[in-house]
C-alpha atoms as a PDB file:
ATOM      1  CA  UNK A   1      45.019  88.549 117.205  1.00  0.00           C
ATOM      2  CA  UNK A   2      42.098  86.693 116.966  1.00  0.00           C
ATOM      3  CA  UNK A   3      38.617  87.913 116.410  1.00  0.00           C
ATOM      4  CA  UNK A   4      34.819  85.876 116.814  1.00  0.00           C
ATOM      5  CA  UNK A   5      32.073  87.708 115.692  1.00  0.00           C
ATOM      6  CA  UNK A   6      28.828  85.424 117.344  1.00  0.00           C
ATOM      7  CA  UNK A   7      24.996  85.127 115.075  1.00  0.00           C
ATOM      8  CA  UNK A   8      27.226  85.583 112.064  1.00  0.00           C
ATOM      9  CA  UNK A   9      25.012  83.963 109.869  1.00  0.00           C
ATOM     10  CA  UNK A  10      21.883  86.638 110.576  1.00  0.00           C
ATOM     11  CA  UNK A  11      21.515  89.275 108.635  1.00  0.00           C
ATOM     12  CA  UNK A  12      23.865  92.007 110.899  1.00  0.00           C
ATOM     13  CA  UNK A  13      26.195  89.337 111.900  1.00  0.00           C
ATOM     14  CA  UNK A  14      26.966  88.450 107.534  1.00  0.00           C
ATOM     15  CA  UNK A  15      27.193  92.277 107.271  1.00  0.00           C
ATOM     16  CA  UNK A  16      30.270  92.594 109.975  1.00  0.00           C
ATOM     17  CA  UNK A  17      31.752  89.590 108.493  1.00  0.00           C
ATOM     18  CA  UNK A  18      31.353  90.897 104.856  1.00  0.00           C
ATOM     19  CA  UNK A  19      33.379  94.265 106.459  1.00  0.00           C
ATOM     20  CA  UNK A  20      35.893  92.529 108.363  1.00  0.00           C
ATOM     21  CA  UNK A  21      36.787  90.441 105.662  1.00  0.00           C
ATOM     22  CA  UNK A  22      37.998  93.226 103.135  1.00  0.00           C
ATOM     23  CA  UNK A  23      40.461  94.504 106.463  1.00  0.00           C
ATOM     24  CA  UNK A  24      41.184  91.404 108.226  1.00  0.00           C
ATOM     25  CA  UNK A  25      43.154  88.346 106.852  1.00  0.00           C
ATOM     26  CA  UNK A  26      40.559  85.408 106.920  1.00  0.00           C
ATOM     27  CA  UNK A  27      42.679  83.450 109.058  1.00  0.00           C
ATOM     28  CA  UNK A  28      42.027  85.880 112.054  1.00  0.00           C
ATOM     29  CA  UNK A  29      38.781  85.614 111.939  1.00  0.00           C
ATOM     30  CA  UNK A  30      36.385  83.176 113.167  1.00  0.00           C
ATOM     31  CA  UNK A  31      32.123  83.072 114.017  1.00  0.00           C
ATOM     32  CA  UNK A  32      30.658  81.047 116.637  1.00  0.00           C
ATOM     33  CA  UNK A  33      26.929  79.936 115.490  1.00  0.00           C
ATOM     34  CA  UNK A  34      24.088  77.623 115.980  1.00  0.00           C
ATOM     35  CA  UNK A  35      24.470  75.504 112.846  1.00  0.00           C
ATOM     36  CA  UNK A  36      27.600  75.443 111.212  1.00  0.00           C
ATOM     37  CA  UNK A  37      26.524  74.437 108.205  1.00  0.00           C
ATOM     38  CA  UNK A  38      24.730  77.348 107.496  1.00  0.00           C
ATOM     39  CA  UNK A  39      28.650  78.960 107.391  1.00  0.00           C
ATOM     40  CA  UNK A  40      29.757  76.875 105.243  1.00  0.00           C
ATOM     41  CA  UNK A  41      30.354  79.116 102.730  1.00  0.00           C
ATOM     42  CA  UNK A  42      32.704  81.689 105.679  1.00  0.00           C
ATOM     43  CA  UNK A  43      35.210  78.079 106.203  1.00  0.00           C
ATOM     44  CA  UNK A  44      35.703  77.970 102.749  1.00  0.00           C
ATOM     45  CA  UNK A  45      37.136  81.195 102.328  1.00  0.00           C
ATOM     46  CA  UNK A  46      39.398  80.462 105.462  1.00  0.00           C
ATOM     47  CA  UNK A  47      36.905  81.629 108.223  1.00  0.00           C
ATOM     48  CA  UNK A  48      37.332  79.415 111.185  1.00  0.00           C
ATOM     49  CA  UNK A  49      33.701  78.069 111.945  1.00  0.00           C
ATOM     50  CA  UNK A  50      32.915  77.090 115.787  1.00  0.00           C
ATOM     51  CA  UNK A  51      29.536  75.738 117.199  1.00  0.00           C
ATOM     52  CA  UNK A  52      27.910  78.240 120.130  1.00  0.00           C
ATOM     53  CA  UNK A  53      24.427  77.722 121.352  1.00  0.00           C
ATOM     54  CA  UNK A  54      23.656  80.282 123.939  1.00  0.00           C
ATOM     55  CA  UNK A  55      21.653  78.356 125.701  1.00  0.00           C
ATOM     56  CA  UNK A  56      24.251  75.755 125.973  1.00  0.00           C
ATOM     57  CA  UNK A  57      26.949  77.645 127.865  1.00  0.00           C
ATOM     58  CA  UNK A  58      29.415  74.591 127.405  1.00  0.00           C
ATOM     59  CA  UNK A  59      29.767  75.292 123.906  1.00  0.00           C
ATOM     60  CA  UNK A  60      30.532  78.454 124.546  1.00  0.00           C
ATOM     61  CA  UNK A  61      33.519  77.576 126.505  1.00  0.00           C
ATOM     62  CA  UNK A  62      34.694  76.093 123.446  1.00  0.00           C
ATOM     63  CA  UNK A  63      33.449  78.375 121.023  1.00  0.00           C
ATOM     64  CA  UNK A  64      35.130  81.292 122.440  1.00  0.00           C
ATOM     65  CA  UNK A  65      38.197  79.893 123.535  1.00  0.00           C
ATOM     66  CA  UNK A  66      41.671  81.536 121.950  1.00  0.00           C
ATOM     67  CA  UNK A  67      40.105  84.555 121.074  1.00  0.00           C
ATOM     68  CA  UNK A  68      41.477  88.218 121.821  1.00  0.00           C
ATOM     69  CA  UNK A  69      38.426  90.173 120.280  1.00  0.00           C
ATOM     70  CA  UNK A  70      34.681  89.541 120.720  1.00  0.00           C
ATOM     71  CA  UNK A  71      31.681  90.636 119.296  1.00  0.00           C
ATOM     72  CA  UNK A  72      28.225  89.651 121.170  1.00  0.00           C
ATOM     73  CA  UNK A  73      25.736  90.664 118.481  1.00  0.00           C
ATOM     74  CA  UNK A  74      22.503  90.761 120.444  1.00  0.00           C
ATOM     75  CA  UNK A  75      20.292  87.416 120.345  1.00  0.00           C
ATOM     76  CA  UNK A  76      16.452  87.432 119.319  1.00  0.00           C
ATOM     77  CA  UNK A  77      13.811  86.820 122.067  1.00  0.00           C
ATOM     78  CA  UNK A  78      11.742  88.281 125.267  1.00  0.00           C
ATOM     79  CA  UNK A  79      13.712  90.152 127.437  1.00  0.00           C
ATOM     80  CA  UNK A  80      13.948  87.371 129.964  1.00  0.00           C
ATOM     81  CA  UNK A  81      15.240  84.664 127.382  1.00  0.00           C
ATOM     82  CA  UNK A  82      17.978  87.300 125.961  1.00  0.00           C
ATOM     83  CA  UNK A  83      19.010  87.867 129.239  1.00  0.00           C
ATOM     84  CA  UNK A  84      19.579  84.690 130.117  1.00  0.00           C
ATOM     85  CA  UNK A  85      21.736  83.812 126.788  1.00  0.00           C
ATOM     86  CA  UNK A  86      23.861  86.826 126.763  1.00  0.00           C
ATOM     87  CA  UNK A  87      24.388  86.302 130.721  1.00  0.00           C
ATOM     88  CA  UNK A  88      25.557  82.877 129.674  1.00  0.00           C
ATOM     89  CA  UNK A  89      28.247  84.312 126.503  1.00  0.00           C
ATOM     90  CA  UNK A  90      29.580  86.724 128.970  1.00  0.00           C
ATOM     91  CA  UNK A  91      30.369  84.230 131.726  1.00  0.00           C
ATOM     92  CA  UNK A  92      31.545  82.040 128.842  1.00  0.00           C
ATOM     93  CA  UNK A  93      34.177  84.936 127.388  1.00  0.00           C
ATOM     94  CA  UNK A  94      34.951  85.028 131.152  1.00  0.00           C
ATOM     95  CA  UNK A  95      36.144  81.929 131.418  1.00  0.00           C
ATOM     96  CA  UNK A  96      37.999  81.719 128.324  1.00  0.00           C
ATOM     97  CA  UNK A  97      40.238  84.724 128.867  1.00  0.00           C
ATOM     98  CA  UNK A  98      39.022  87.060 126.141  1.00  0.00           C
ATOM     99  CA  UNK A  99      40.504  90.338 126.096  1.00  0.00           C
ATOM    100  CA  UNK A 100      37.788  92.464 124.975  1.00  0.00           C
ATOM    101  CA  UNK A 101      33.991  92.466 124.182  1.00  0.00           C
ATOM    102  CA  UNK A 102      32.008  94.500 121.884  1.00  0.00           C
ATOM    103  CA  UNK A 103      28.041  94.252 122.118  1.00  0.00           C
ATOM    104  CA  UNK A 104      25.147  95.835 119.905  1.00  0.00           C
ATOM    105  CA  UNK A 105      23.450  97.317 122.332  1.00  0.00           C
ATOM    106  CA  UNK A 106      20.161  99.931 121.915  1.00  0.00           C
ATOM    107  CA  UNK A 107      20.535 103.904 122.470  1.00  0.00           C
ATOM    108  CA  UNK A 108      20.828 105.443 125.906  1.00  0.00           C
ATOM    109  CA  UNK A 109      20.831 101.590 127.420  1.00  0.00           C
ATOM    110  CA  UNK A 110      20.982 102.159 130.972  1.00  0.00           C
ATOM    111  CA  UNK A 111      18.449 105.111 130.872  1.00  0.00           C
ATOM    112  CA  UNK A 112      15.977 104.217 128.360  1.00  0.00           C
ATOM    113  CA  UNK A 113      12.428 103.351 129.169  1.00  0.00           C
ATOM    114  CA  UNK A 114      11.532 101.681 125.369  1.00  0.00           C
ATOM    115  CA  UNK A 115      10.322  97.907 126.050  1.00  0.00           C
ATOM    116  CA  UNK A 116      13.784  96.712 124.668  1.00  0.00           C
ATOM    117  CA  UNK A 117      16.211  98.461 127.532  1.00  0.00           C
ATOM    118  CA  UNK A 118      16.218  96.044 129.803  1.00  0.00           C
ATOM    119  CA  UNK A 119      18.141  93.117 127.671  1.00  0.00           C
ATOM    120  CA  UNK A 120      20.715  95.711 126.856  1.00  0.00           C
ATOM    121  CA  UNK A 121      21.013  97.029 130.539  1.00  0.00           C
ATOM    122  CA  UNK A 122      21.733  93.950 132.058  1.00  0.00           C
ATOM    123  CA  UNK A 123      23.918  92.628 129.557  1.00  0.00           C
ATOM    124  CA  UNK A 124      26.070  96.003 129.721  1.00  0.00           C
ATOM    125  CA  UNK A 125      25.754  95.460 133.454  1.00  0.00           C
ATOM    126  CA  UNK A 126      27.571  91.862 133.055  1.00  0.00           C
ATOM    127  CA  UNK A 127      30.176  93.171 130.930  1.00  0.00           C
ATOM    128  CA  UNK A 128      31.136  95.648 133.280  1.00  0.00           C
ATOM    129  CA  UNK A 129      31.078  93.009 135.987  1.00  0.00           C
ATOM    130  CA  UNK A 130      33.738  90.989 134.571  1.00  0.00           C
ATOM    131  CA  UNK A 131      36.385  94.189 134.011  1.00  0.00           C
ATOM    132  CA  UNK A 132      36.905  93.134 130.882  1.00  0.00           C
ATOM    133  CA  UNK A 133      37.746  95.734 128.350  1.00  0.00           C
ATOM    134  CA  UNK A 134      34.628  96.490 126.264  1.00  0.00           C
ATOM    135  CA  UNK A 135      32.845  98.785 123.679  1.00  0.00           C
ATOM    136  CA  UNK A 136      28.882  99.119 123.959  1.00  0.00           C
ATOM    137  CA  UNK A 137      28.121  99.738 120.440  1.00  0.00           C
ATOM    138  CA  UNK A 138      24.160 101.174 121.104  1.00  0.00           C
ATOM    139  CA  UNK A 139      22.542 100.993 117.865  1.00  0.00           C
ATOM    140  CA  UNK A 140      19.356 103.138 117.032  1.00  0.00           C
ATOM    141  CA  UNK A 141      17.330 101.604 114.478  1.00  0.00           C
ATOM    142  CA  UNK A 142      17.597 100.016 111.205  1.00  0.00           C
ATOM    143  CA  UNK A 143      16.003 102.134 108.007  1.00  0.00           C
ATOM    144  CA  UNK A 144      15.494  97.958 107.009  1.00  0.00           C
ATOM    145  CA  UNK A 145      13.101  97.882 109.882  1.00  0.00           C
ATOM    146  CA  UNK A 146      10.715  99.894 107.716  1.00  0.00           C
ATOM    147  CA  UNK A 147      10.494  97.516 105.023  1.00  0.00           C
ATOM    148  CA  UNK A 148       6.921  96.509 105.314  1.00  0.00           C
ATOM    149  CA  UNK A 149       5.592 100.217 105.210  1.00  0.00           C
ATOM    150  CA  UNK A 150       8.115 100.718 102.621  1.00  0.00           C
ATOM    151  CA  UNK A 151       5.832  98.359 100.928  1.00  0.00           C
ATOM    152  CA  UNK A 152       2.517  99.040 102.115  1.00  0.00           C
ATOM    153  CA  UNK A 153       3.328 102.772 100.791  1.00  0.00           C
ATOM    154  CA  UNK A 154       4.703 101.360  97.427  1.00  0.00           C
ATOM    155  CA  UNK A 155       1.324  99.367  96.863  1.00  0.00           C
ATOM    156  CA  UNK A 156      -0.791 102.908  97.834  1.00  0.00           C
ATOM    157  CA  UNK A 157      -1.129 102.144 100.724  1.00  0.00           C
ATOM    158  CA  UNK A 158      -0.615 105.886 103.547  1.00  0.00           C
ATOM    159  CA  UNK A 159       2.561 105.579 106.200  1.00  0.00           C
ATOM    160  CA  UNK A 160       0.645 104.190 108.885  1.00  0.00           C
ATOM    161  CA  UNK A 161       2.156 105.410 112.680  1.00  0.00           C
ATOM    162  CA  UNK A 162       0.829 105.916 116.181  1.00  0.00           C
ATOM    163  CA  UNK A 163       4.625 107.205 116.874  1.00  0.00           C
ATOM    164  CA  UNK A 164       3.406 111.066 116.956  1.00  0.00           C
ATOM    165  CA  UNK A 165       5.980 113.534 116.767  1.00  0.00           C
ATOM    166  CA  UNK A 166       8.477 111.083 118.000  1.00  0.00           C
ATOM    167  CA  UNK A 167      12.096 111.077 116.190  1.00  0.00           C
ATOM    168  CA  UNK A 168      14.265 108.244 115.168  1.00  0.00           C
ATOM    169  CA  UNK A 169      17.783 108.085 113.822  1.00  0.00           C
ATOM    170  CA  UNK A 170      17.226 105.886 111.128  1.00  0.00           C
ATOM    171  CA  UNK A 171      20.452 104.452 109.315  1.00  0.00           C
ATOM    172  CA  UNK A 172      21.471 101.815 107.005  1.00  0.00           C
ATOM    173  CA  UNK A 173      22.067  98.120 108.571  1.00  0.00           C
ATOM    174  CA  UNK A 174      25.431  98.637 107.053  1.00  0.00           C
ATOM    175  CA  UNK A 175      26.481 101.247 108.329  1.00  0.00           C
ATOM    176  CA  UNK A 176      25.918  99.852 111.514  1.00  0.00           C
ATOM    177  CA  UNK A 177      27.915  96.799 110.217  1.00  0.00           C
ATOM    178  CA  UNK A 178      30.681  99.125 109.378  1.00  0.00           C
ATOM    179  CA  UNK A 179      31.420 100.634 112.927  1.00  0.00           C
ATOM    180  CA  UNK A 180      30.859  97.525 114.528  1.00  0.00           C
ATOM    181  CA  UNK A 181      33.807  96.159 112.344  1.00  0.00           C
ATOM    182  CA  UNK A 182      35.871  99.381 112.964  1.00  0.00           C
ATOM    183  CA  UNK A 183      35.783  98.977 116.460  1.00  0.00           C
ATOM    184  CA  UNK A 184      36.967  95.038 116.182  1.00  0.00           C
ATOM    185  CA  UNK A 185      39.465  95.500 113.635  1.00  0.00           C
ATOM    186  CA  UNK A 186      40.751  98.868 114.935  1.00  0.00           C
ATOM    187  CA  UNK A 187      42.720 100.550 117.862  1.00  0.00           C
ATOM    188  CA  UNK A 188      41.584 102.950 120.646  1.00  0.00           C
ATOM    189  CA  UNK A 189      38.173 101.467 121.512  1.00  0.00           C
ATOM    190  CA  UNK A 190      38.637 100.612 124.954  1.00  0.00           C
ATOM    191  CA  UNK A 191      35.970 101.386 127.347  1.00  0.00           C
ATOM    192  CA  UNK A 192      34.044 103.071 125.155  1.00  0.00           C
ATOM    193  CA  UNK A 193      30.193 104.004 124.437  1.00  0.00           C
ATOM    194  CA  UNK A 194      29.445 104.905 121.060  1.00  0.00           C
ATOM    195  CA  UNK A 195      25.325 106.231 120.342  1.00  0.00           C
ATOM    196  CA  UNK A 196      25.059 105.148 116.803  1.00  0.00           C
ATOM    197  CA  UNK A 197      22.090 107.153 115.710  1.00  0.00           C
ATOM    198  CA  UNK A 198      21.612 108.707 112.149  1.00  0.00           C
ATOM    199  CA  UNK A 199      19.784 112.408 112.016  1.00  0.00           C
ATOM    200  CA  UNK A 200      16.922 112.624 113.638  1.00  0.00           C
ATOM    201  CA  UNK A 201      13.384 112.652 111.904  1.00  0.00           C
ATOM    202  CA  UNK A 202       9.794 112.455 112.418  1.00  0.00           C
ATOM    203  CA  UNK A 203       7.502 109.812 110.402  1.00  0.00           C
ATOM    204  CA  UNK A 204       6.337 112.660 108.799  1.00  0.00           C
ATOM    205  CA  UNK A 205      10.002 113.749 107.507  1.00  0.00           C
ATOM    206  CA  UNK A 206      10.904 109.759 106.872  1.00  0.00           C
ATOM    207  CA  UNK A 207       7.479 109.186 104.769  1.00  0.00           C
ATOM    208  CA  UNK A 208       8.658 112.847 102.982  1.00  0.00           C
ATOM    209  CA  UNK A 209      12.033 111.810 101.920  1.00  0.00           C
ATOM    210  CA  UNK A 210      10.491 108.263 100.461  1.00  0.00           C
ATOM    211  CA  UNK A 211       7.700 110.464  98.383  1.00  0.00           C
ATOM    212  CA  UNK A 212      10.237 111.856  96.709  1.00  0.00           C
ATOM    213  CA  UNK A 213      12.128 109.200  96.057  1.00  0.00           C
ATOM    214  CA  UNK A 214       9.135 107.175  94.278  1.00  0.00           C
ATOM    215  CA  UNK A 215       8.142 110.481  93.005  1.00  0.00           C
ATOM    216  CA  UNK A 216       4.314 110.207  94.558  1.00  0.00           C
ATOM    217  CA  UNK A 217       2.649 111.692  97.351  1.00  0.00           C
ATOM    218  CA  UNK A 218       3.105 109.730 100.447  1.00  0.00           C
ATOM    219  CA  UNK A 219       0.116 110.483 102.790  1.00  0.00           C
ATOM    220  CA  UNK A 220       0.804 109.462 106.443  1.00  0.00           C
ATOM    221  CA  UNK A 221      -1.874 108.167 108.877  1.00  0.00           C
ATOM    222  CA  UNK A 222      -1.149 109.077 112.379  1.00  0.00           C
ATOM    223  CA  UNK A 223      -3.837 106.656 114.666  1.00  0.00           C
ATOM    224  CA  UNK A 224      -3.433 105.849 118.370  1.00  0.00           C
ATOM    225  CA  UNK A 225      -2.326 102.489 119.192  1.00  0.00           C
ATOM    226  CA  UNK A 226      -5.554 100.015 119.403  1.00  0.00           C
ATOM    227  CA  UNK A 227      -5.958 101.575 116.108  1.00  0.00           C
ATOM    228  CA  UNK A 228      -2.454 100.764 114.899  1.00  0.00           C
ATOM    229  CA  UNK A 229      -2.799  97.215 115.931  1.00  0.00           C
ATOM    230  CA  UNK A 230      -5.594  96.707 114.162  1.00  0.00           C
ATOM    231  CA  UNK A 231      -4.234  97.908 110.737  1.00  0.00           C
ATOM    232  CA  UNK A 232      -1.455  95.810 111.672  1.00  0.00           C
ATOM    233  CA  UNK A 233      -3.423  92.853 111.737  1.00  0.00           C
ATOM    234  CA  UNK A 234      -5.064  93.350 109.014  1.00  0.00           C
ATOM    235  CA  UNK A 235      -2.304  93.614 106.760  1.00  0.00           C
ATOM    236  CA  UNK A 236      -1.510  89.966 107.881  1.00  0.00           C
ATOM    237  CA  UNK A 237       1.319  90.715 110.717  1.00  0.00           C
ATOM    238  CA  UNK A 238       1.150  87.314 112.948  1.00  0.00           C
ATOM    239  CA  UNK A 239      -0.402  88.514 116.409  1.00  0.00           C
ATOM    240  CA  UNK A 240       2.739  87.886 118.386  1.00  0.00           C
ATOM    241  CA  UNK A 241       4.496  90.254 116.327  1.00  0.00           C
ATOM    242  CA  UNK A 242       1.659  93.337 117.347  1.00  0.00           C
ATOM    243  CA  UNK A 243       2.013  94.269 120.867  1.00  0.00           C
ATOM    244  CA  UNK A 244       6.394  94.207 120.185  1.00  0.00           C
ATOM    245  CA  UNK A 245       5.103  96.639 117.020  1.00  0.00           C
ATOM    246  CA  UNK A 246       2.984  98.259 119.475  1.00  0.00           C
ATOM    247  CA  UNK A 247       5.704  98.820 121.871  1.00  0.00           C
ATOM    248  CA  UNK A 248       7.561 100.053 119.474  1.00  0.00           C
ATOM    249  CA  UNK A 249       5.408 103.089 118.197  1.00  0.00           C
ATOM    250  CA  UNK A 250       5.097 103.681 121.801  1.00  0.00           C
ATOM    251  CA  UNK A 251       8.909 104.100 122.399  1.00  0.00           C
ATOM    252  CA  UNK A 252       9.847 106.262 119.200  1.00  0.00           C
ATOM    253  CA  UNK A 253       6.406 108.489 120.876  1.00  0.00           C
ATOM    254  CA  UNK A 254       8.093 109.023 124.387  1.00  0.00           C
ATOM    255  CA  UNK A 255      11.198 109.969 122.744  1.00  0.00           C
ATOM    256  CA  UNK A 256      13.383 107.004 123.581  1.00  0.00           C
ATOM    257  CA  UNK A 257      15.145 106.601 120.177  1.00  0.00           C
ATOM    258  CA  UNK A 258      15.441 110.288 119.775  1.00  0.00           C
ATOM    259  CA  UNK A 259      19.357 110.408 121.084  1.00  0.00           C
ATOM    260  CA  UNK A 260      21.935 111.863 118.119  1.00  0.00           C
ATOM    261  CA  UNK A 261      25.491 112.103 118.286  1.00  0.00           C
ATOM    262  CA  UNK A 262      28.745 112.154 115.686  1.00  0.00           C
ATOM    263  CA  UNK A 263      29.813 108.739 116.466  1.00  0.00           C
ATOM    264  CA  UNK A 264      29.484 107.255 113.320  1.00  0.00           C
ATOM    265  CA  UNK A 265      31.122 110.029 111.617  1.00  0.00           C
ATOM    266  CA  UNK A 266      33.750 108.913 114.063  1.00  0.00           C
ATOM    267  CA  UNK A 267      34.320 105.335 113.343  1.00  0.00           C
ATOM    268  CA  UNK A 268      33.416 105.483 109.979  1.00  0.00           C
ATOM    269  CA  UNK A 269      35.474 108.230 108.741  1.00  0.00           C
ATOM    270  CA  UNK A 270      32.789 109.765 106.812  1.00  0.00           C
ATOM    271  CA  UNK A 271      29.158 110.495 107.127  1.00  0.00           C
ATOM    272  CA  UNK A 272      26.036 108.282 107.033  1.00  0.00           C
ATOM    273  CA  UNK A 273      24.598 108.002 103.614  1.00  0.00           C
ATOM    274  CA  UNK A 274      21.541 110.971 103.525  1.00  0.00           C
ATOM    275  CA  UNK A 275      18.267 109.195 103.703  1.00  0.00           C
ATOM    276  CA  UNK A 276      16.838 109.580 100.694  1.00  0.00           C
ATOM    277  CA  UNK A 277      19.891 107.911  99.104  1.00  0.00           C
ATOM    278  CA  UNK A 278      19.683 105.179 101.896  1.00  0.00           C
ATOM    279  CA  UNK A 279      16.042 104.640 101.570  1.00  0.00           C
ATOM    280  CA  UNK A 280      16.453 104.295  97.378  1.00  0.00           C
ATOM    281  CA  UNK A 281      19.125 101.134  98.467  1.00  0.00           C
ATOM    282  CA  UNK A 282      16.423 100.018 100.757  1.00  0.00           C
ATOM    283  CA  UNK A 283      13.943  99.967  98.000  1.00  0.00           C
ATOM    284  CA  UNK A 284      16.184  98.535  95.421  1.00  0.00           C
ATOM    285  CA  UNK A 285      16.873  95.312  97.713  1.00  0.00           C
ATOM    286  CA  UNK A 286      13.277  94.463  98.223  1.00  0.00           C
ATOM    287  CA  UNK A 287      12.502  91.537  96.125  1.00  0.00           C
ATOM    288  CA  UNK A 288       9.734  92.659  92.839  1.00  0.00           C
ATOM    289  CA  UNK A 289       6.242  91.120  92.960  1.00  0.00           C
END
């Protein structure tokens, strides 16, 4: 059996690697990426390195070719542009015969209104097309996507939000990383959905659990959203970056991320890691000033 697992070289994509690795001789396992020099360091431990653009569906073709066991780890972008490239590694695993694809998906895909649906809609949509056997691995949202007010609150800075009341189940990027590797390495996976979310909380209860683990009142400022963007920009995000923030804030408000299930517990085999212990691994990986 032979596994690809594509974007290996971001910052997911090492993660799955990293897992598979410990379960899956080296020799099974290959990564299709943009620059494979960058995975340099994957072919010398035995990983077979292959070159897919997914804009270039021809290299795809090649990329993808041999292999039983895929993993589409969802590309960066507007919708429109993601669309487009996972359209094209679907047609691509298509064509070359693979048995089954797994995708990172977002929560409650083909319902959700948040401003990121519609990627993961359509690709689930082409999966489905081609009757190939498949896992939708919707994700939630990464505890690492909180970095910068992670920081912002470390320098005294309050939890800035415009999210209201609205919950999010907040886990570790590895932990995601784990099930995704547990589904490709593993048996009985077939046509399955799994909601990936971690408990759900509140800003409030987030910014609670990291007061206490810095041991100092964390103060959270709840504004609407021109307000929001403006702090934003003012703490130097780039202005492309607002109105996706924006959206954001807007999404975990209307409730879209607040889906919770067991599903981790039931690939991983254990719980998630309790957020205060997940946010002090957070906090120890963020580079000192």
């Amino acid at each position: 059996m032979k596994i690809l697992v594509t974007g290996a070289t971001g910052k997911l994509g090492t993660k799955i690697v990293e897992t598979l690795l410990k379960t899956v001789p080296a020799n099974q396992l290959a990564v299709s990426v943009r620059d494979p020099e960058k995975a340099e360091g994957l072919r010398a431990r035995g990983v077979e390195v292959r070159q897919g653009n997914f804009d270039n569906p021809q290299t795809l073709d090649s990329a993808f070719a041999g292999i039983d066991r895929l993993l589409i780890i969802s590309a960066d972008g507007d919708n429109e542009t993601r669309i487009r490239q996972h359209t094209n590694a679907v047609g691509a695993a298509e064509r070359a015969g693979v048995q089954f694809i797994a995708y990172t998906s977002i929560v409650n895909a083909q319902k959700s209104n948040i401003f990121l649906a519609p990627t993961h809609k359509a690709t689930e949509e082409a999966i489905l097309k081609t009757g190939i056997t498949y896992s939708f691995l919707r994700n939630n949202w990464y505890l690492e996507n909180e970095i910068s007010s992670i920081q912002g609150v470390m320098a005294d800075a309050p939890w800035v939000t415009s999210a209201g009341k609205g919950k999010v189940g907040w886990a570790l990027q590895q932990e995601y990383a784990e099930a995704a590797a547990a589904v490709l390495s593993g048996n009985g996976h077939e046509n399955t959905i799994y909601e990936l979310s971690g408990k759900l909380l509140t800003q409030e209860e987030l910014a609670a659990a990291l007061g206490e683990v810095l041991a100092k009142e964390v103060s959270v400022q709840q504004v609407d959203d021109a307000a929001y963007a403006d702090i934003m920009k003012g703490a130097g995000v780039p202005d492309f970056l607002i109105p996706m923030l924006e959206d954001i804030q807007k999404g975990i408000r209307e409730g879209e991320l607040a889906i919770e299930s067991n599903d981790f517990k039931k690939l991983l085999g254990r719980p998630l890691t309790p957020i205060k212990e997940a946010l002090a691994q957070v906090i120890k990986e963020i580079p000192k000033q």
